[in-house]
Protein backbone atom coordinates (compact mmCIF):
# COMPACT_ATOMS: atom_id res chain seq x y z
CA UNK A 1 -98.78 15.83 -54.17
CA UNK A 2 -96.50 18.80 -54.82
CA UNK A 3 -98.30 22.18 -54.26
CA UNK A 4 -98.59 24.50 -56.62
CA UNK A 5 -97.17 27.56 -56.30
CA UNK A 6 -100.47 29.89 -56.87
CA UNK A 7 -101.52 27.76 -53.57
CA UNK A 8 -98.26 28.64 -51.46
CA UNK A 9 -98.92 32.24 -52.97
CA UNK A 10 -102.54 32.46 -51.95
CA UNK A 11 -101.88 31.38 -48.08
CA UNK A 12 -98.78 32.78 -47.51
CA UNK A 13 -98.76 35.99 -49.62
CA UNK A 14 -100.97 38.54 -50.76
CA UNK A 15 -104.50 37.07 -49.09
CA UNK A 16 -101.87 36.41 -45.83
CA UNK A 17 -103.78 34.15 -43.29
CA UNK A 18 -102.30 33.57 -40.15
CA UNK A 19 -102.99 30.09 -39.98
CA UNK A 20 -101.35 29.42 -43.04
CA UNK A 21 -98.04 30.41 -41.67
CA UNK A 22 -96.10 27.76 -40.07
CA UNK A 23 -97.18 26.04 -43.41
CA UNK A 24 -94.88 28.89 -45.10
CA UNK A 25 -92.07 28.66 -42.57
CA UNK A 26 -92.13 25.54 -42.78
CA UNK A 27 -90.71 25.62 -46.09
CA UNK A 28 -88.39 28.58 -45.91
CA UNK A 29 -85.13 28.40 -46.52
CA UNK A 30 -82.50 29.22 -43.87
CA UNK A 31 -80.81 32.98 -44.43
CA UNK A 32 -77.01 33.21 -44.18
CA UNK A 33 -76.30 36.95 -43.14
CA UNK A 34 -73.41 37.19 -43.42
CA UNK A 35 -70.67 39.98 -44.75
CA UNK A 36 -69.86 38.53 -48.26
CA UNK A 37 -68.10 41.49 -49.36
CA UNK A 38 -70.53 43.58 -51.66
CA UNK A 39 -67.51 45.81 -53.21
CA UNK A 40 -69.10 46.64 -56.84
CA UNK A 41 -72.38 47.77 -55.19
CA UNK A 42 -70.36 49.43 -52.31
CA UNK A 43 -68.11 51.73 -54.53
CA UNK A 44 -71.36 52.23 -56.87
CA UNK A 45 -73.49 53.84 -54.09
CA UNK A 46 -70.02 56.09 -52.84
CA UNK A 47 -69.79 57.37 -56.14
CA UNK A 48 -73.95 58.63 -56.38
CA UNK A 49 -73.30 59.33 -52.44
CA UNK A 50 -70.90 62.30 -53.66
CA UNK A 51 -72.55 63.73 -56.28
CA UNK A 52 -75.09 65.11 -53.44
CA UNK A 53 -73.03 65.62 -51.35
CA UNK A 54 -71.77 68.69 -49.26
CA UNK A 55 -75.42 69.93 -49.45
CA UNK A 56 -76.47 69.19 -53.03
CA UNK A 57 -79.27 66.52 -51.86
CA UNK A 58 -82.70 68.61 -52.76
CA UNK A 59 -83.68 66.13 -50.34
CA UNK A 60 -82.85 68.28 -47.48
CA UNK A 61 -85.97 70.79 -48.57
CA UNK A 62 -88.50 67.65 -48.23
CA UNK A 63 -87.13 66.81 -44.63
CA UNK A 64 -87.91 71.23 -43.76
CA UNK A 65 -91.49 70.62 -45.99
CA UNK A 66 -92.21 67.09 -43.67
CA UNK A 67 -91.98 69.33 -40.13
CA UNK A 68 -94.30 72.01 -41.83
CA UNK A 69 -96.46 69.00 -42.34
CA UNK A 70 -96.21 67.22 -39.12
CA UNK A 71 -96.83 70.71 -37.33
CA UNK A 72 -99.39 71.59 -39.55
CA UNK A 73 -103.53 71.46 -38.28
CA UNK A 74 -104.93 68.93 -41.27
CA UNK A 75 -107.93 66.62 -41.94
CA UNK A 76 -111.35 66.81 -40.39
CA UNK A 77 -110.46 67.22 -36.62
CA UNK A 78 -108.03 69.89 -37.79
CA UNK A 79 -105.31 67.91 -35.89
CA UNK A 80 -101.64 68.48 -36.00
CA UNK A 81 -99.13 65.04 -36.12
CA UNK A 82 -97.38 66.05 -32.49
CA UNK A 83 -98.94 63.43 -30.55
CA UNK A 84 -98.10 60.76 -32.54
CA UNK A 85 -96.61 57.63 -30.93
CA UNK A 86 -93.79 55.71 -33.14
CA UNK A 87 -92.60 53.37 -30.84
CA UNK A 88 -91.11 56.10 -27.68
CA UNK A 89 -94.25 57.80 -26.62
CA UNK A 90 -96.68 60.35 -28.06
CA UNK A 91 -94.37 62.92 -30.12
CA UNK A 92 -91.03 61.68 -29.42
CA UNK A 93 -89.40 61.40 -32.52
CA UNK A 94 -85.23 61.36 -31.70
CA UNK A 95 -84.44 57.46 -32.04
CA UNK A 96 -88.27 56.22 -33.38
CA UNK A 97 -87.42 55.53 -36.72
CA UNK A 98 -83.91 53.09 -35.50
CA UNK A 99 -86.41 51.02 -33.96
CA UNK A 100 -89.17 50.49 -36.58
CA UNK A 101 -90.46 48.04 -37.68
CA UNK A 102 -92.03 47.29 -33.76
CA UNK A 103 -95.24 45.73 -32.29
CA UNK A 104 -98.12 48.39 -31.40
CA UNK A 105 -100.36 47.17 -28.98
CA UNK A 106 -102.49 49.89 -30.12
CA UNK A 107 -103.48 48.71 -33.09
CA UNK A 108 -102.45 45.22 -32.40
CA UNK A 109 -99.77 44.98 -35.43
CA UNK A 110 -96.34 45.37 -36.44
CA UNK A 111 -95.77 48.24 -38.20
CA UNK A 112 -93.44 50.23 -40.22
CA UNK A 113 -93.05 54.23 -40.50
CA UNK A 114 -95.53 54.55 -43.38
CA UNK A 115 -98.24 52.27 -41.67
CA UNK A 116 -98.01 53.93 -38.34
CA UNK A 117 -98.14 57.28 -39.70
CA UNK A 118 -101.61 56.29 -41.54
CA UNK A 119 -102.50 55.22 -38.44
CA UNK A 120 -101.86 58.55 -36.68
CA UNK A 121 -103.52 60.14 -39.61
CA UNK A 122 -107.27 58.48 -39.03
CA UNK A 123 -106.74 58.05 -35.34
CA UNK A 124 -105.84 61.32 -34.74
CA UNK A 125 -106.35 63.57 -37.74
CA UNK A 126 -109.66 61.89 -39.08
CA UNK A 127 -108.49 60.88 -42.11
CA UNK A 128 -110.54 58.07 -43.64
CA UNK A 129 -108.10 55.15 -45.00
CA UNK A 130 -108.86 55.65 -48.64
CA UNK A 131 -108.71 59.44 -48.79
CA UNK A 132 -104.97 58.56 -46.60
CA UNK A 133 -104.13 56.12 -50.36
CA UNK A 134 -106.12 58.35 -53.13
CA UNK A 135 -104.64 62.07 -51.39
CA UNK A 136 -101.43 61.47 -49.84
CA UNK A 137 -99.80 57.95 -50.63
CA UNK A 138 -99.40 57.29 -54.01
CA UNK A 139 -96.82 58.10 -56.37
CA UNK A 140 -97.26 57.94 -59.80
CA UNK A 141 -95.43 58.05 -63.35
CA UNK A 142 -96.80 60.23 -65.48
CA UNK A 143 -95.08 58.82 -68.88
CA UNK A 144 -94.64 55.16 -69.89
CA UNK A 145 -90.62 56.29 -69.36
CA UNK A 146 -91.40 56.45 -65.71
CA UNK A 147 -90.50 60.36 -66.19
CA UNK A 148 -92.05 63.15 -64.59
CA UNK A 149 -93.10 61.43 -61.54
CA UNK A 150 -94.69 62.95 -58.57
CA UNK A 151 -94.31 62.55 -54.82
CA UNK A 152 -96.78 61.99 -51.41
CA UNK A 153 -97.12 63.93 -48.40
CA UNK A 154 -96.55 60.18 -46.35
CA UNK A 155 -93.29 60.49 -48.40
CA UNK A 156 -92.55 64.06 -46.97
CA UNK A 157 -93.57 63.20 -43.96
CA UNK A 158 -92.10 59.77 -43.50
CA UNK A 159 -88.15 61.43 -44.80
CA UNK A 160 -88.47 64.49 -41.49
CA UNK A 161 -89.13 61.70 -39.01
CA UNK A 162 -86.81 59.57 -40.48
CA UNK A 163 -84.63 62.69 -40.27
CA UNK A 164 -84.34 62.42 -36.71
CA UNK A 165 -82.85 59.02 -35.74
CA UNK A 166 -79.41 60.99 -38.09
CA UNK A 167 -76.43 59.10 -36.73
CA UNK A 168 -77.88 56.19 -34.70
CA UNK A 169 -78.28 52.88 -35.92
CA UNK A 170 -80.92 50.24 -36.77
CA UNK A 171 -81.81 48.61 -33.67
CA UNK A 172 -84.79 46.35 -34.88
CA UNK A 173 -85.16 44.05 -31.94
CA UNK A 174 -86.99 40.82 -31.97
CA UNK A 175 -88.14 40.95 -28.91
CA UNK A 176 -92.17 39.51 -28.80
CA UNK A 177 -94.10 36.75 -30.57
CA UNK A 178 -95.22 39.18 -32.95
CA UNK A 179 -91.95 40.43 -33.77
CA UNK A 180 -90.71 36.70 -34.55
CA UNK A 181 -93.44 36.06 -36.31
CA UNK A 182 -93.00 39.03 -39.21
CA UNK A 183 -89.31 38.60 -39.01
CA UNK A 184 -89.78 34.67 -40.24
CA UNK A 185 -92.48 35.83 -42.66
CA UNK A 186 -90.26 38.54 -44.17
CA UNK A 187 -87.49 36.53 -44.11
CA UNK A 188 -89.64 33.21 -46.41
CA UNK A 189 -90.81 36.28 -48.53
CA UNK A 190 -87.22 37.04 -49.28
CA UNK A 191 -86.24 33.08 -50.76
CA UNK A 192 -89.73 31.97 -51.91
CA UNK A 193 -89.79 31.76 -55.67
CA UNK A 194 -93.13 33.44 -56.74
CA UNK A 195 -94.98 33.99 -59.97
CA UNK A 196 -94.70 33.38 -63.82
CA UNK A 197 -91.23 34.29 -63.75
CA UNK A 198 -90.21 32.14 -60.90
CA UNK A 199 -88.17 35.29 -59.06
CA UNK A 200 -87.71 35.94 -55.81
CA UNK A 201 -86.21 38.96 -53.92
CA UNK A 202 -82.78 37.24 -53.36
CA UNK A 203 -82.22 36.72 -57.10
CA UNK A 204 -81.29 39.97 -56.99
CA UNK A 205 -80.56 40.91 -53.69
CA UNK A 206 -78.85 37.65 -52.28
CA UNK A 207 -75.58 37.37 -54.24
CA UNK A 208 -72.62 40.14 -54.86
CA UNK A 209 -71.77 41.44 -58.72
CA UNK A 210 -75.59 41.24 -60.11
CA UNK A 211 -76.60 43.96 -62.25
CA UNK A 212 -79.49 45.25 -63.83
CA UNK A 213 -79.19 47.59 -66.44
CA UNK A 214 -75.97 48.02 -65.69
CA UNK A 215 -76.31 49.24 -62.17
CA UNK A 216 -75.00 47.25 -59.42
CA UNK A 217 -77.32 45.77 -56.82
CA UNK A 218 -77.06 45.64 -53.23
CA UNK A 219 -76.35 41.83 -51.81
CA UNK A 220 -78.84 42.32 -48.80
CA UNK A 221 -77.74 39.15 -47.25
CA UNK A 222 -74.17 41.22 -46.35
CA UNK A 223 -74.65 43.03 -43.41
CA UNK A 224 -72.72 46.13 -44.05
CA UNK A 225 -74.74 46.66 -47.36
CA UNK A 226 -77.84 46.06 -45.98
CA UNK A 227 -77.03 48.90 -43.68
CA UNK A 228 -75.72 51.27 -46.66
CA UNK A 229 -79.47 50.59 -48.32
CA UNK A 230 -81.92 51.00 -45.21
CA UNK A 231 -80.15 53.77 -43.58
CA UNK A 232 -80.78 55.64 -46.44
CA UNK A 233 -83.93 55.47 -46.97
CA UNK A 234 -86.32 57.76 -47.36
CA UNK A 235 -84.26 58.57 -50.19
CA UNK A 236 -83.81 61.40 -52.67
CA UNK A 237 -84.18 59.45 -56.26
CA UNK A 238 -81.90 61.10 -59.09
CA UNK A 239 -84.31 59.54 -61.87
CA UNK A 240 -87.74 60.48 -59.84
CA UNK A 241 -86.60 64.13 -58.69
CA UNK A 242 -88.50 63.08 -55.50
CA UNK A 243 -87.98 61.23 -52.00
CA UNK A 244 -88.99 57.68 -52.26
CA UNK A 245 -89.95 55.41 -49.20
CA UNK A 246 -88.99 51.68 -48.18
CA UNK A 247 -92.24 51.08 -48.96
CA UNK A 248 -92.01 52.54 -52.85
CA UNK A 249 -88.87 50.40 -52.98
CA UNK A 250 -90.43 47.02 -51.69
CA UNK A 251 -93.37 47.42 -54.26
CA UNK A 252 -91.15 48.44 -56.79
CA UNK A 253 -88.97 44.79 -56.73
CA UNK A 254 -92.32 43.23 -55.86
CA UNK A 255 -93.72 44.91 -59.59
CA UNK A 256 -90.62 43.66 -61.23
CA UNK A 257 -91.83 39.98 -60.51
CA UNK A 258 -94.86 40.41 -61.62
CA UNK A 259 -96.81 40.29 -58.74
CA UNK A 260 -99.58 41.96 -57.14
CA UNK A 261 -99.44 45.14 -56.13
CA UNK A 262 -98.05 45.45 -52.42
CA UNK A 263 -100.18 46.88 -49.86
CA UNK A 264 -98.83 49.41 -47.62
CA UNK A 265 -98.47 49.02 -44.59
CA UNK A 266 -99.97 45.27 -44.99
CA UNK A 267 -98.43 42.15 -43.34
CA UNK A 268 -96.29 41.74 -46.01
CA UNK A 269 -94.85 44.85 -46.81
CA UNK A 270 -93.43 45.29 -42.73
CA UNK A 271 -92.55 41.58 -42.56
CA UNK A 272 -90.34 42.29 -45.34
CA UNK A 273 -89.01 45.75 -44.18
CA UNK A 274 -88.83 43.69 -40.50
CA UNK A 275 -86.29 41.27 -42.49
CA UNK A 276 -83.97 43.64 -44.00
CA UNK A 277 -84.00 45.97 -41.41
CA UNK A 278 -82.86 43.09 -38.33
CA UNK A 279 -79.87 42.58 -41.19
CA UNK A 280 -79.36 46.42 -41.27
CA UNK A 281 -79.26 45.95 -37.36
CA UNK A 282 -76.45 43.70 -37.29
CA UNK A 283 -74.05 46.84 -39.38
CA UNK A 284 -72.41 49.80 -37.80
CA UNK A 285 -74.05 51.69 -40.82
CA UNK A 286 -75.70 55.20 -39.39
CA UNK A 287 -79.26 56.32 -40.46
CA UNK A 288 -78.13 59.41 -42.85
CA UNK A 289 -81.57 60.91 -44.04
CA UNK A 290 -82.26 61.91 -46.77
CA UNK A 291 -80.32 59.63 -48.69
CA UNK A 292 -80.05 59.28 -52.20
CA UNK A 293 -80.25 56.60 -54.89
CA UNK A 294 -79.88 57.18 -58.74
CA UNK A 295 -82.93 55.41 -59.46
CA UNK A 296 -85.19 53.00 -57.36
């Protein structure tokens, strides 16, 4: 009998259970990375690319506002961020970010910036999770229009650490079970077909010359554009007037299927980023942060 896709949803997806997963993989499609040649997307992006450039990205204030942050004493043990380990050891920042998502043995995940900042922030700071989601994570529109929209701290936060991998590249190594395991999971999230409207992310994001609303969109499966989109993110968003994360942008596709809302830093949301960002890996694309985006 045929399963239903609520079922393949409800093991593989947004309840994720780690014995369901070879079940998932099982059925995954294979990926064909390769450079397809992405040229309406390519020459769209160049053309928002200049209009901030030469120092006209107000993005460059949040990256100055994210090291006041990061330096700053906060939360109940009236902690600063310094210590923080991202992948290189406690406070070193200069390449972290090129090599995220990665395995922390610490917390026994893989993680992306967002999640392992929240991490830092109870572990060190004394945050509790929820006041980390209800104080500092979420973004909001204020108007059905999605206008007047505000930003997060994790947002300021994330774009200065970003900030300093400028002019390396992605170097997301597969390198440990648990790597290869949220690489395959990211990678059936991308071609599974989920929900009412039967969408996945590489409807979208798997072919060259698809638009939506008249806006090209990135072919993620092309290596050199999947390096032009995650090397720029955090990114300055013309429409929002406000960084935006990978994270924003992952729920934001998963919301236009109609599906539940993504989790940060859940199993889903860095199997997904682990995906995209081993196809960024394979680009000579340079991390440029912040980057910009006319709307996300």
């Amino acid at each position: 009998m045929m399963r239903s896709k609520t079922k393949i949803a409800a093991a593989c997806g947004f309840t994720l259970l780690a014995a369901a997963l070879p079940v998932c993989l099982a059925a995954n499609p294979a990926a064909n990375p390769v450079n397809q040649g992405n040229d309406d997307y390519v020459e769209y992006q160049n053309n928002v690319d200049a209009s901030l450039a030469d120092g006209a990205n107000p993005g460059a204030f949040t990256v100055d506002d994210g090291k006041a942050l990061f330096l700053k004493p906060r939360g109940p043990k009236h902690k600063d961020l310094s210590t923080c380990d991202f992948g290189l050891g406690p406070g070193v920042l200069k390449g972290a970010y090129a090599q995220l998502p990665r395995y922390f043995k610490d917390t026994g995940r893989v993680q992306g910036l967002e999640g392992r900042l929240m991490t830092c922030m109870t572990t060190i700071q004394g945050y509790p999770e929820a006041d980390i989601k209800s104080k500092f994570m979420m973004p909001e529109y204020k108007t059905s229009d999605e206008g007047d929209s505000s930003g997060s701290d994790l947002a300021t936060l994330a774009t200065y650490i970003a900030a300093q991998s400028n002019g390396l590249t992605f170097d997301t190594q597969i390198n440990n079970p648990q790597m290869e395991k949220a690489y395959h999971l990211g990678e059936y999230m991308f071609f599974h077909r989920w929900g009412e409207m039967d969408l996945n992310c590489a409807t979208c994001h798997g072919y060259n010359d698809r638009t939506v609303r008249g806006v090209p969109l990135p072919n993620l499966l092309d290596t050199h554009t999947a390096g032009m989109v995650m090397t720029a993110f955090p990114a300055y968003v013309i429409k929002d007037g406000t960084m935006r994360t990978q994270w924003w942008r992952n729920e934001r596709c998963v919301m236009a299927m109609r599906l539940p809302w993504l989790k940060i830093d859940s199993d889903l949301d860095n199997a997904l980023t682990t995906f995209m960002r081993v196809q960024a890996s394979k680009s000579d694309v340079k991390i440029n942060i912040p980057g910009s985006k006319a709307r996300a």
